[in-house]
Protein backbone atom coordinates (compact mmCIF):
# COMPACT_ATOMS: atom_id res chain seq x y z
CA UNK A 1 67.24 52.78 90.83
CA UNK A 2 69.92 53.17 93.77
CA UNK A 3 73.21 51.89 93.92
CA UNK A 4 72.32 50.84 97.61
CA UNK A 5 69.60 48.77 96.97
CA UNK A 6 69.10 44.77 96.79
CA UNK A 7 68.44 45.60 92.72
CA UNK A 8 71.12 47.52 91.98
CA UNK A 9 73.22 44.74 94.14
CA UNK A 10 72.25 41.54 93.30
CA UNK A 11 70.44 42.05 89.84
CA UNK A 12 71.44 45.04 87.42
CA UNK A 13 75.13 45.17 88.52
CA UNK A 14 76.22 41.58 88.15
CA UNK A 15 74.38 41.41 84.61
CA UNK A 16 75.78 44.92 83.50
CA UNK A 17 79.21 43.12 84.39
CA UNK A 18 78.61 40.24 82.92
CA UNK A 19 77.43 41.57 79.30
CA UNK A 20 79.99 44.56 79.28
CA UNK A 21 83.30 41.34 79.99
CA UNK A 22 81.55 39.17 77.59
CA UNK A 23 81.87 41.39 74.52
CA UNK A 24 85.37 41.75 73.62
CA UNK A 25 85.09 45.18 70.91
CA UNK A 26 85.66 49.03 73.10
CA UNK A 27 82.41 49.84 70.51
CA UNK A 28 80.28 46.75 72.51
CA UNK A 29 81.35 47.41 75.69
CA UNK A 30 80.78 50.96 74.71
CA UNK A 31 76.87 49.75 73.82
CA UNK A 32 76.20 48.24 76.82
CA UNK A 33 76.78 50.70 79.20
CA UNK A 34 75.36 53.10 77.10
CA UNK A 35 71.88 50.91 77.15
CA UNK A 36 73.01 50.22 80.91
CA UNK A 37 72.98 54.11 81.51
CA UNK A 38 69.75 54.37 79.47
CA UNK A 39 67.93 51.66 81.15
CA UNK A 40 69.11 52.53 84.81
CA UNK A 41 68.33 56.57 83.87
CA UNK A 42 64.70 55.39 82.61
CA UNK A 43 64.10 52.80 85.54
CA UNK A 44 62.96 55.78 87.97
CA UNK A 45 62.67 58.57 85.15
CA UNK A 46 61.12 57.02 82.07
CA UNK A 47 59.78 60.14 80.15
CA UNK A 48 63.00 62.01 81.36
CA UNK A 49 65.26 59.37 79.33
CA UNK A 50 64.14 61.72 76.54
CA UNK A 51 65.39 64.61 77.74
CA UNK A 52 68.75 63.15 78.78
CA UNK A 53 69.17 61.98 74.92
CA UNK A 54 67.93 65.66 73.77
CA UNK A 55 70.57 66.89 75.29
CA UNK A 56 73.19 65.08 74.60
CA UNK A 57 71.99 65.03 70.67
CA UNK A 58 71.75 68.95 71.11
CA UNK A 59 75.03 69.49 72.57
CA UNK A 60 77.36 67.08 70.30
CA UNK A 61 75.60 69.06 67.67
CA UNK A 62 76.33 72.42 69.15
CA UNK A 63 79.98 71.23 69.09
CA UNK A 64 80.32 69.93 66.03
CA UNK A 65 78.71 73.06 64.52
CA UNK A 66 81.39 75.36 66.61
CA UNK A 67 83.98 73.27 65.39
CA UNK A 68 83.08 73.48 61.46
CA UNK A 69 81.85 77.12 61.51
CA UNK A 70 85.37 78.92 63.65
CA UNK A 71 83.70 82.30 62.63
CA UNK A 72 80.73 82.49 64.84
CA UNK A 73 81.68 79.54 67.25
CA UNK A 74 81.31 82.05 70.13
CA UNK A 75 77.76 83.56 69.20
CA UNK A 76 77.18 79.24 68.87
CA UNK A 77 78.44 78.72 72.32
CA UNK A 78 76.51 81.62 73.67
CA UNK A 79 72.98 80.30 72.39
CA UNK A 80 74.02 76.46 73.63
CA UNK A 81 75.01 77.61 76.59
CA UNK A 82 71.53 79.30 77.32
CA UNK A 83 70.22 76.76 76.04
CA UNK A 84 71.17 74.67 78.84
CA UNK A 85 70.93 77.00 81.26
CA UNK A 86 67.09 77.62 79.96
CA UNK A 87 66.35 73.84 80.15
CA UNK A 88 67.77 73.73 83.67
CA UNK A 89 65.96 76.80 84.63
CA UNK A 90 62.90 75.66 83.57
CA UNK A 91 62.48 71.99 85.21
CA UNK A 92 64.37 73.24 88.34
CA UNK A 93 63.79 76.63 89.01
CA UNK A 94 59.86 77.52 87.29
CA UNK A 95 58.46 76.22 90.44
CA UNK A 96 60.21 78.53 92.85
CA UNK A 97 59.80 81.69 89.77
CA UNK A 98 56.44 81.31 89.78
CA UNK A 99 56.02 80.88 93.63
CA UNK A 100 57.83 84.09 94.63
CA UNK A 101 56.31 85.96 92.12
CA UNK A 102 52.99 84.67 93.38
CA UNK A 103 53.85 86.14 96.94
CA UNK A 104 54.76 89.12 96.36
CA UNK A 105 52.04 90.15 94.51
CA UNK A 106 49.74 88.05 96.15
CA UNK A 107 48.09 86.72 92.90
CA UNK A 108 47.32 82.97 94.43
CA UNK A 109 49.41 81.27 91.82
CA UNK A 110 50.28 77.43 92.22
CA UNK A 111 53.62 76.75 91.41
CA UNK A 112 53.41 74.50 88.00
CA UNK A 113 54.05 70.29 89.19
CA UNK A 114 57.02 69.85 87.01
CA UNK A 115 58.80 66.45 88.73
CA UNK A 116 62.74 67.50 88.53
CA UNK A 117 64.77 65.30 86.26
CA UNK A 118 67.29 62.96 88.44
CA UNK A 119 70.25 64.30 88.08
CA UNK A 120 70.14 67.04 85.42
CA UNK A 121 72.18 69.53 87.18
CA UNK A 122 75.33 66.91 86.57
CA UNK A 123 74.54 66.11 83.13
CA UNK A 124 73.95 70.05 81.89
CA UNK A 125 76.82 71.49 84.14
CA UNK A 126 78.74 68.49 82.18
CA UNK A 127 77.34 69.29 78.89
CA UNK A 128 78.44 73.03 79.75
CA UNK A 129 81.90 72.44 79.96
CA UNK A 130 82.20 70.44 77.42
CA UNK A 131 81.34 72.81 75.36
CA UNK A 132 83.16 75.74 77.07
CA UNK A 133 86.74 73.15 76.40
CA UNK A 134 85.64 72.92 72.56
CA UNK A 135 85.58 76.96 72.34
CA UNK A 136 88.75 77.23 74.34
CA UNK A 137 90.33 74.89 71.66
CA UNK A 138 91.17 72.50 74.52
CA UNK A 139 89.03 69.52 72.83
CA UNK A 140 88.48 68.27 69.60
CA UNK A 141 84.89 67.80 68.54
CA UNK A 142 83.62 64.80 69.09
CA UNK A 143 82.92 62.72 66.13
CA UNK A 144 80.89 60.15 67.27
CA UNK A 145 77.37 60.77 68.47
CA UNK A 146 76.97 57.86 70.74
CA UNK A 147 80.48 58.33 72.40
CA UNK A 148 79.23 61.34 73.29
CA UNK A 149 76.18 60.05 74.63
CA UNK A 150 78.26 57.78 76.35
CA UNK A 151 79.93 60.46 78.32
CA UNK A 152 76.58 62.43 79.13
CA UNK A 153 74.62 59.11 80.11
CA UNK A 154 77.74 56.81 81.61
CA UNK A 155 75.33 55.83 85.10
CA UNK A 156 78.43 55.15 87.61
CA UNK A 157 78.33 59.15 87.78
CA UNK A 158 74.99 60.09 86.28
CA UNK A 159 72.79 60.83 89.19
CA UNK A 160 74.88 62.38 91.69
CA UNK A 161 78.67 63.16 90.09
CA UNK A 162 81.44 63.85 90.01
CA UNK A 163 81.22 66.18 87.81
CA UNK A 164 83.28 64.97 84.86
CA UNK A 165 84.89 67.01 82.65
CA UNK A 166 85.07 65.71 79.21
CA UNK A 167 88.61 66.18 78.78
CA UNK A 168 89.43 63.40 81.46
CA UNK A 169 87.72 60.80 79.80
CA UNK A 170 88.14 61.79 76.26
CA UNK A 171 90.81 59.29 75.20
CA UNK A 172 88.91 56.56 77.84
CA UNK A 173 86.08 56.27 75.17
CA UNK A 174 87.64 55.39 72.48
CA UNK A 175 90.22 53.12 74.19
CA UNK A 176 90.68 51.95 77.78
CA UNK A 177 92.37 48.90 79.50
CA UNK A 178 90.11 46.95 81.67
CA UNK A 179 93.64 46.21 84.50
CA UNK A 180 93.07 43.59 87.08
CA UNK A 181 94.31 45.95 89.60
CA UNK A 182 92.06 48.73 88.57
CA UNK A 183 89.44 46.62 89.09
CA UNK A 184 90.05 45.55 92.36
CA UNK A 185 90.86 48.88 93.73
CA UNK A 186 87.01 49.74 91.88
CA UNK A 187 85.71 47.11 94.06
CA UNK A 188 87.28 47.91 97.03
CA UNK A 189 86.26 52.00 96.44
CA UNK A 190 82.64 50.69 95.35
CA UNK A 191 82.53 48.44 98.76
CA UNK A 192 83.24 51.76 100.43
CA UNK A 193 80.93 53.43 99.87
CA UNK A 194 78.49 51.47 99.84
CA UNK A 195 79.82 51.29 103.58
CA UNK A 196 79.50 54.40 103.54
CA UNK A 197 76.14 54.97 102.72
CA UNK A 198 74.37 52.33 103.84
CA UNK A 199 76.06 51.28 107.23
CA UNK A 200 76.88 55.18 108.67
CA UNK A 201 74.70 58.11 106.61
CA UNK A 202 71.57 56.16 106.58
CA UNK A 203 71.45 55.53 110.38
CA UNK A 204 73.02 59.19 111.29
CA UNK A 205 69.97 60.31 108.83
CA UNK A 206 67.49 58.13 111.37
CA UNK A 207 69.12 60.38 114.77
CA UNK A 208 68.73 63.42 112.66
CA UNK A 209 65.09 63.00 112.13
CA UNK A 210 64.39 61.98 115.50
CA UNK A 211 66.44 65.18 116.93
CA UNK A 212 65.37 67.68 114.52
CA UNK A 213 62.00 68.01 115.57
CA UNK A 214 59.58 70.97 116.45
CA UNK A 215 60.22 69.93 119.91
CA UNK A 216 63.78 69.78 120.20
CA UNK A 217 66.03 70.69 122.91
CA UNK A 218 69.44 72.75 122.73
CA UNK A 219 71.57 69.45 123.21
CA UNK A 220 69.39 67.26 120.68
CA UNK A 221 69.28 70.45 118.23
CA UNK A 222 73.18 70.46 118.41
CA UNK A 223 73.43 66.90 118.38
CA UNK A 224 71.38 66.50 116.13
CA UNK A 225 72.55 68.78 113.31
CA UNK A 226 76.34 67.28 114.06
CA UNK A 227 74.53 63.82 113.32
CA UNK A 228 73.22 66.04 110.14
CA UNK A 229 76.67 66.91 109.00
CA UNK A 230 78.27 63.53 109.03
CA UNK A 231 74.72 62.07 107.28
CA UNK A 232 75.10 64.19 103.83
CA UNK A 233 79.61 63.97 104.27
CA UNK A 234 79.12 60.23 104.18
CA UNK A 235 76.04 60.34 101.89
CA UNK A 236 77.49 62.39 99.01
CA UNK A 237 81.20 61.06 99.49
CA UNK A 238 79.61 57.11 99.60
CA UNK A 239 78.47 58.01 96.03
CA UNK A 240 81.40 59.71 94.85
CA UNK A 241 83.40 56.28 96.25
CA UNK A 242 80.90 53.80 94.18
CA UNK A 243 81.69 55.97 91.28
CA UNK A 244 84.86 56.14 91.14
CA UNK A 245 85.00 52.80 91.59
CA UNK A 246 82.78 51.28 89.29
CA UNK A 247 84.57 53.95 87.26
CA UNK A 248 87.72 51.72 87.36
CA UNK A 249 86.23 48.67 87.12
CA UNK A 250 84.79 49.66 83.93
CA UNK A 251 88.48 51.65 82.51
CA UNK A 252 87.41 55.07 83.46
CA UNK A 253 89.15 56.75 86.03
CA UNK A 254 87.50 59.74 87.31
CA UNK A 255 88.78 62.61 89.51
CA UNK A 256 88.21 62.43 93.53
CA UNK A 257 85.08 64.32 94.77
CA UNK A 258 86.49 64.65 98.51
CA UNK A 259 89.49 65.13 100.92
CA UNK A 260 88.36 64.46 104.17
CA UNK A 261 87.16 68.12 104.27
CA UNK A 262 86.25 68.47 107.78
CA UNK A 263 89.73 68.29 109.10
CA UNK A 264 89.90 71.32 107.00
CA UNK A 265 91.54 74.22 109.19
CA UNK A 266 89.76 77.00 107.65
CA UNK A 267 86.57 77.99 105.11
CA UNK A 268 88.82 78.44 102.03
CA UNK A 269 90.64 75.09 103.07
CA UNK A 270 86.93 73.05 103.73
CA UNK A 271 85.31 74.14 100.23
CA UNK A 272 88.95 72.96 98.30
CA UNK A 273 88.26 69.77 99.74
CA UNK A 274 84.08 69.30 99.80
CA UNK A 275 82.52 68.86 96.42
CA UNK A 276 85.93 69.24 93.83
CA UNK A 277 84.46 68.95 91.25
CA UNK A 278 81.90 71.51 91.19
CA UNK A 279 84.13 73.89 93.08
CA UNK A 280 86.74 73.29 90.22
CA UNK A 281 83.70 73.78 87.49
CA UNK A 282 82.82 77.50 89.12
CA UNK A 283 86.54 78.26 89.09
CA UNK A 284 87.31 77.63 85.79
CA UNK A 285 83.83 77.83 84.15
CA UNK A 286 82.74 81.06 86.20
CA UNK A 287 85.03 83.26 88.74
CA UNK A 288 88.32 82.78 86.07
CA UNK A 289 86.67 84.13 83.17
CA UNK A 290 84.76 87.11 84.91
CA UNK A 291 88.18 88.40 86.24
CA UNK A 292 89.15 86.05 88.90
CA UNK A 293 91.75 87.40 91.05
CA UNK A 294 92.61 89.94 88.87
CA UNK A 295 89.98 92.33 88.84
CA UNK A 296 86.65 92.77 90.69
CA UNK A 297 87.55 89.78 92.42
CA UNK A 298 84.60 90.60 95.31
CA UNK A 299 81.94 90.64 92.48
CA UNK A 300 82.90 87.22 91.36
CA UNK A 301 82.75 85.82 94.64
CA UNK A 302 79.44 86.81 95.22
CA UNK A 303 78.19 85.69 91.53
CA UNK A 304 80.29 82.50 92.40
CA UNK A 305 78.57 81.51 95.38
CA UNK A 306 75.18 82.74 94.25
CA UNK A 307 75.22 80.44 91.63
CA UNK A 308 76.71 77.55 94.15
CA UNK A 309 73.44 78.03 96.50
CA UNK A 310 71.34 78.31 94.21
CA UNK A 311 72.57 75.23 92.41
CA UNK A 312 71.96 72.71 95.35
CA UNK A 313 68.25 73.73 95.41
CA UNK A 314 64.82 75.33 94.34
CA UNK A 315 64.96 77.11 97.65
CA UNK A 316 65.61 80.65 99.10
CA UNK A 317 67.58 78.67 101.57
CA UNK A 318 70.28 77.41 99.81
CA UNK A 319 70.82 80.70 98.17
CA UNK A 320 71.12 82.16 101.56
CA UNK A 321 73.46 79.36 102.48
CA UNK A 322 75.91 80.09 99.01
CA UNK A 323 75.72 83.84 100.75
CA UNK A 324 76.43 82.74 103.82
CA UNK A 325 79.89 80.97 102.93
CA UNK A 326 80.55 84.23 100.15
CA UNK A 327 80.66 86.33 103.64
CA UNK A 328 82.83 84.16 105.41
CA UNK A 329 85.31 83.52 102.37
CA UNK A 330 85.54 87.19 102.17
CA UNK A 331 86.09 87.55 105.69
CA UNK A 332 88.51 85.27 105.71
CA UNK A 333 90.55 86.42 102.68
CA UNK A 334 89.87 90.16 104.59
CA UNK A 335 91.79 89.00 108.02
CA UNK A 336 94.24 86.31 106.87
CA UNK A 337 97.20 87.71 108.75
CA UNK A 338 95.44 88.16 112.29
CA UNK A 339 93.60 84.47 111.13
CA UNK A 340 97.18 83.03 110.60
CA UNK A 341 98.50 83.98 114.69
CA UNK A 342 95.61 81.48 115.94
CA UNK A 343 96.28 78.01 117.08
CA UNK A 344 95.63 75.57 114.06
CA UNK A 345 93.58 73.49 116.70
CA UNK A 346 91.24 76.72 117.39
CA UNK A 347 90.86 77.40 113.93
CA UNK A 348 89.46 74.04 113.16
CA UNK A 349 87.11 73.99 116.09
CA UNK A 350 86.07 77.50 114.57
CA UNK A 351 85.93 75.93 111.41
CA UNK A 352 83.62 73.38 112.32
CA UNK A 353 81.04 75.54 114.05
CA UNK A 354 80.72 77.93 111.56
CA UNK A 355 80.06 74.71 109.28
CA UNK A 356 77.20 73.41 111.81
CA UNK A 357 75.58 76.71 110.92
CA UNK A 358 75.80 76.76 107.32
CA UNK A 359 74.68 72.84 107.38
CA UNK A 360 71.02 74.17 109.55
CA UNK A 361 70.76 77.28 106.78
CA UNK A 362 71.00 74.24 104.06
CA UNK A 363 68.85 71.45 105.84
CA UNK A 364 65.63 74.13 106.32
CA UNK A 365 63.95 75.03 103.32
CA UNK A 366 61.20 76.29 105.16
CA UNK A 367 62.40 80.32 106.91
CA UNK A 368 60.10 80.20 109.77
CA UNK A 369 61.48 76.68 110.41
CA UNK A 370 64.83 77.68 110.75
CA UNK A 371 64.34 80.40 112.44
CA UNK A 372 62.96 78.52 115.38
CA UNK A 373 65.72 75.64 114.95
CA UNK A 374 68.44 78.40 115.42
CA UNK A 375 65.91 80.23 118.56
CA UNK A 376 66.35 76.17 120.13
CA UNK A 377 70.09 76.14 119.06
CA UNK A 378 70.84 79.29 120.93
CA UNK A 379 68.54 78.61 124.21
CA UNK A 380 65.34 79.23 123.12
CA UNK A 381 63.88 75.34 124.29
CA UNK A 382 64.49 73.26 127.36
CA UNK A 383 68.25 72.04 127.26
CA UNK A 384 67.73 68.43 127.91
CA UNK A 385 65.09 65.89 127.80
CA UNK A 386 65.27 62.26 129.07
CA UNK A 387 64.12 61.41 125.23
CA UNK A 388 66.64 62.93 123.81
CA UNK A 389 69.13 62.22 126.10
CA UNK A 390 68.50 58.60 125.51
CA UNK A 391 68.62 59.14 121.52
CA UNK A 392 72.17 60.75 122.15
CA UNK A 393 73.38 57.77 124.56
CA UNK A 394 72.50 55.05 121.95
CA UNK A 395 73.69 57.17 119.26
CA UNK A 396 77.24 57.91 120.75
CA UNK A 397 78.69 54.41 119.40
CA UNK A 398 77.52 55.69 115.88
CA UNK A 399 79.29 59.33 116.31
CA UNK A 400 82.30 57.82 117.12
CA UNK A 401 82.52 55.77 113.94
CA UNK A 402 81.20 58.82 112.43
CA UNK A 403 84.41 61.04 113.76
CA UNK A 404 86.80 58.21 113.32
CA UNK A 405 85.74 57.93 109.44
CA UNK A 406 85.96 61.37 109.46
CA UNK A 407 89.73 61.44 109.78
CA UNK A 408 93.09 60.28 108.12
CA UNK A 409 92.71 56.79 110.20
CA UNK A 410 90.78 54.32 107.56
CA UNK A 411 93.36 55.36 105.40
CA UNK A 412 96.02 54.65 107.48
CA UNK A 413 94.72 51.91 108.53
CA UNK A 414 94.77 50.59 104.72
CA UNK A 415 98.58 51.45 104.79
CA UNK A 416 99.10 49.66 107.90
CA UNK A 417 97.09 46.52 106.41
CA UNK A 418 99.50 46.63 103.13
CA UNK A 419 102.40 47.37 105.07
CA UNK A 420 102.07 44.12 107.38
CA UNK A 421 100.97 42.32 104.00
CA UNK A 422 105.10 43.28 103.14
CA UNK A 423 106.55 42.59 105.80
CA UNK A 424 104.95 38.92 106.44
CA UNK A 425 106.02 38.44 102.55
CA UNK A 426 108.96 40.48 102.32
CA UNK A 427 111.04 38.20 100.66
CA UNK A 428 107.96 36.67 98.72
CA UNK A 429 106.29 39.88 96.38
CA UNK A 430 103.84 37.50 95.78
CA UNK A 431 102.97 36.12 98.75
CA UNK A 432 102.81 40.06 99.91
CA UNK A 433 100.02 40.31 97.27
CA UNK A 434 97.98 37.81 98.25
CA UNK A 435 97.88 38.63 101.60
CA UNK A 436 96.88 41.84 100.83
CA UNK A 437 94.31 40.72 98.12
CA UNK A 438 92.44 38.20 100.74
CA UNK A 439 92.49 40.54 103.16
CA UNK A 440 90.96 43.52 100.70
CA UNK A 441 88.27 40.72 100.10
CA UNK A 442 87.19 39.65 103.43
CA UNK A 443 86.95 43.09 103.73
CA UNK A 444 84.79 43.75 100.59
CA UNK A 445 82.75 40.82 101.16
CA UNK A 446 81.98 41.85 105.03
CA UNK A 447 80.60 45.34 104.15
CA UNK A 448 78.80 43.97 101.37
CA UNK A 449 77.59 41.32 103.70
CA UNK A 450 76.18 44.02 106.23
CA UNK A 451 75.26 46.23 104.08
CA UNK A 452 72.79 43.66 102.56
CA UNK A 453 71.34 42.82 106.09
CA UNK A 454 71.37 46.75 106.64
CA UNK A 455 68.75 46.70 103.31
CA UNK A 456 66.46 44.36 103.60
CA UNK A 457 63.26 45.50 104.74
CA UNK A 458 64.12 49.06 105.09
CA UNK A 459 62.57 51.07 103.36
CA UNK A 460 63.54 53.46 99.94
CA UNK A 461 66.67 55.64 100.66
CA UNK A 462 67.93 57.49 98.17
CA UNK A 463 71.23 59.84 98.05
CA UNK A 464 70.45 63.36 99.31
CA UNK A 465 72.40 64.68 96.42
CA UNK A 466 69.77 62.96 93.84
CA UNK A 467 67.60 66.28 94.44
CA UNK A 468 70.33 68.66 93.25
C-alpha cells in the first residue's frame, strides 16, 4: 500500500482516523496505529511483517540488556549492531555478493531471489541509532515493548523516512497533544505532497522514460535527465511532506527531510539540504565517531560516502555515485578560497550540472548503459529529433512548474496568502483565521481533488525511495 493511491485515500486513512479519535487513552491510540502500521507494513509485505516485529523485539531487548548489564553494554552494542547490519546485508546486499563473486570467477552462479523488505533500510538505520543514543547515555531504555514497536513500525514514516531518531519522539509516545492547529498544518503538509507526488514527479517520471531511451538524442538525454532530477526531488520530498504531516495530525512531529536543496550554491551546501536525515545519521552515527574533523578526516569521507552509495542500492552504481560526490566534497573543501571569488550565480549553475551527472551515475544500474547515456550526453547521437522535440514542447508547461516548485516561491506564496488573510481581518484575529483556514482548505481539497482524477486508472506507482 501507497499513500498515493485511491486505498490509501479513500479507505485505510479515513478509518485509521476514525478509530485512532474515537479512543480517548495515549495506550489505544497507541494500539491502533501500531495494528495500522502492522496491517499497512503486511498489506504489500506479509511474510516480512515478521521480520519488522523481529527486529524491533531484538533491539528493545538489546537495549534493555545494555541498560541492566553497564559492564559489557559496549561488547552488547557491538553484537546488536552487527546484528543489524548482518540482517540488512543479507536481504539487500546477498544478491549483488553473490553476483560479483560469480563474475569474477566466472563460476555461473545465480544470484539467490531474496524479494527486499519495503523499507528495511529506515527501520534498521532507526533501530541503529537507537541503540547507539542508549550507549551514549543520551536515552533511557525503553520500558515498554510495544512503544517501542510503535516507534520502529509507526507507517507515516515506515517505508520511505525520515529517518527518525528515537530521541525526538521519545516523550511523543508516552504523551502527545492531538492540537487543532497541528492538525491542520498535517493536512495541509499531507495535501502537499501528495501534490507533490502525484500531480508533478509522476508525470516528470512519464518524460523521463520517454527521453531516456537507447535512442536518445543530446537535447532529449539532457532534457530528459533534468526531467529525472525534479521526478525523484519531488518524489522523495512528496513523501517526506505526507509524513510529516500525518506525523502532526497524529501528535508526532518529526524533523524536515528537505530545504529546497537545489538552490543550493555549492556540493557541501546541496547534501545539508537533500536527505537530512540520513546525512545527519552518517554524521553523528559514522564520520563523528571515526575522527570527524579532527583526525583522518579524508578517510572518513570516503567511508562516509561509501556507505551513503551503497545504501541507496544493490548496485555498483550507486557506490560509484557515493564516490562520485566523496571527490567533489573533497574538492571542494580542497579549493574553498579560489571557490569563494566566483559569482554565487555561477556557482549554482556549476552546482547544478555537476548534480545532472551524479543523478545519470544513480539512475543506470546497468555500466554499459550509462556509458552510452553519457557517449549521447556529450555528442555521441543526433542532437535533435522531431520526436523528441515534440516531447520537450509539451513537456515545457510541466518544467516550469517543476522550476517554480523548485524555489522559495510556494512558500512565499503561503506568506503572502496569510499575510492578506491579516490585513483583510486586521482588526478582527478571528476573522484573519478564517480567512486563512478556508483558503488552506480550498486549497487542500483542490489538490486532493486532482490528485484523485490524476489516479484513477493509472496504473501502480510507487515512491522511488521504497527500493532503498
Amino acid at each position: 500500500m501507497v499513500f498515493s493511491s485511491l486505498l490509501f485515500l479513500y479507505v485505510f486513512f479515513p478509518l485509521c482516523l476514525l478509530a485512532y479519535f474515537l479512543v480517548p487513552s495515549i495506550k489505544g491510540k497507541n494500539a491502533v496505529l501500531i495494528a495500522a502500521s502492522l496491517v499497512f507494513y503486511a498489506w504489500g509485505e506479509p511474510l516480512y511483517v515478521f521480520l519488522l516485529v523481529a527486529v524491533a523485539a531484538v533491539n528493545y531487548g538489546f537495549g534493555r540488556w545494555m541498560e541492566y548489564n553497564r559492564e559489557a553494554k559496549k561488547t552488547l552494542l557491538i553484537v546488536a549492531v552487527s546484528l543489524n547490519i548482518a540482517c540488512l546485508a543479507v536481504f539487500k546486499y546477498a544478491g549483488l555478493f553473490v553476483q560479483t563473486v560469480s563474475d569474477l570467477f566466472s563460476l555461473g552462479w545465480s544470484a539467490p531471489a531474496i524479494a527486499l523488505p519495503i523499507g528495511i533500510s529506515f527501520y534498521i538505520f532507526q533501530s541503529i541509532s537507537y541503540l547507539a543514543d542508549v550507549y551514549r547515555d543520551d536515552v533511557p531504555a525503553q520500558k515498554s515493548f510495544w512503544r517501542f514497536l510503535l516507534y520502529i513500525s509507526l507507517f507515516p514514516q515506515l517505508i520511505a523516512g525520515p529517518i527518525v531518531r528515537y530521541r525526538e519522539i521519545e516523550s511523543q509516545l508516552e504523551k502527545r497533544e492531538l492540537q487543532p492547529r497541528r492538525i491542520f498544518y498535517g493536512a495541509l503538509r499531507f495535501c502537499i505532497g501528495l501534490g507533490k507526488k502525484v500531480l508533478i514527479a509522476n508525470y516528470a517520471g512519464k518524460v523521463v522514460a520517454m527521453l531516456l531511451t537507447p535512442n536518445a538524442t543530446v537535447t532529449g538525454a539532457w532534457f530528459g535527465m533534468v526531467m529525472f532530477a525534479f521526478e525523484i526531488y519531488f518524489d522523495f520530498s512528496g513523501y517526506s511532506d505526507m509524513a510529516i504531516g500525518m506525523g502532526h495530525i497524529f501528535g508526532f512531529q518529526y524533523a524536515e527531510n528537505f530545504d529546497l536543496p537545489y538552490t543550493a550554491g555549492s556540493i557541501t551546501e546541496f547534501w545539508r539540504r537533500w536527505h537530512i536525515s540520513l546525512g545527519s545519521f552518517f554524521r553523528d552515527y559514522v564520520y563523528i565517531p571515526m575522527g570527524g574533523n579532527r583526525r583522518h578526516q579524508i578517510l572518513n569521507l570516503l567511508v562516509v560516502w561509501s556507505l551513503t552509495g551503497i545504501w541507496h542500492g544493490a548496485s555498483w552504481n550507486f557506490l560509484l555515485w557515493g564516490l562520485y560526490f566523496f571527490v567533489l566534497l573533497v574538492a571542494e573543501k580542497k579549493l574553498q578560497k579560489m571557490l569563494a571569488r566566483i559569482p554565487k550565480w555561477l556557482c549554482h549553475i556549476g552546482t547544478l550540472f555537476l548534480l545532472l551527472i551524479g543523478w545519470t551515475v544513480f539512475y543506470y544500474t546497468d555500466f554499459p548503459q550509462m556509458l552510452s547515456a553519457f557517449k549521447t550526453m556529450f555528442g555521441g547521437a543526433a542532437a535533435y529529433t522531431q520526436e523528441t522535440g515534440a516531447v520537450m514542447l509539451n513537456s515545457l508547461p510541466l518544467l516550469l512548474v517543476c522550476i517554480l516548485g523548485s524555489t522559495r516561491l510556494p512558500r512565499m506564496a503561503g506568506l503572502l496568502l496569510n499575510g492578506v488573510a491579516a490585513a483583510e481581518g486586521a482588526s478582527n484575529v478571528r476573522w484573519r483565521e478564517v480567512v486563512y483556514a478556508v483558503s488552506v482548505t480550498v486549497f487542500d481539497l483542490a489538490i486532493l481533488a486532482l490528485s484523485t482524477v490524476s489516479l484513477v486508472g493509472s496504473t501502480y506507482n510507487p515512491f522511488l525511495y521504497f527500493r532503498f
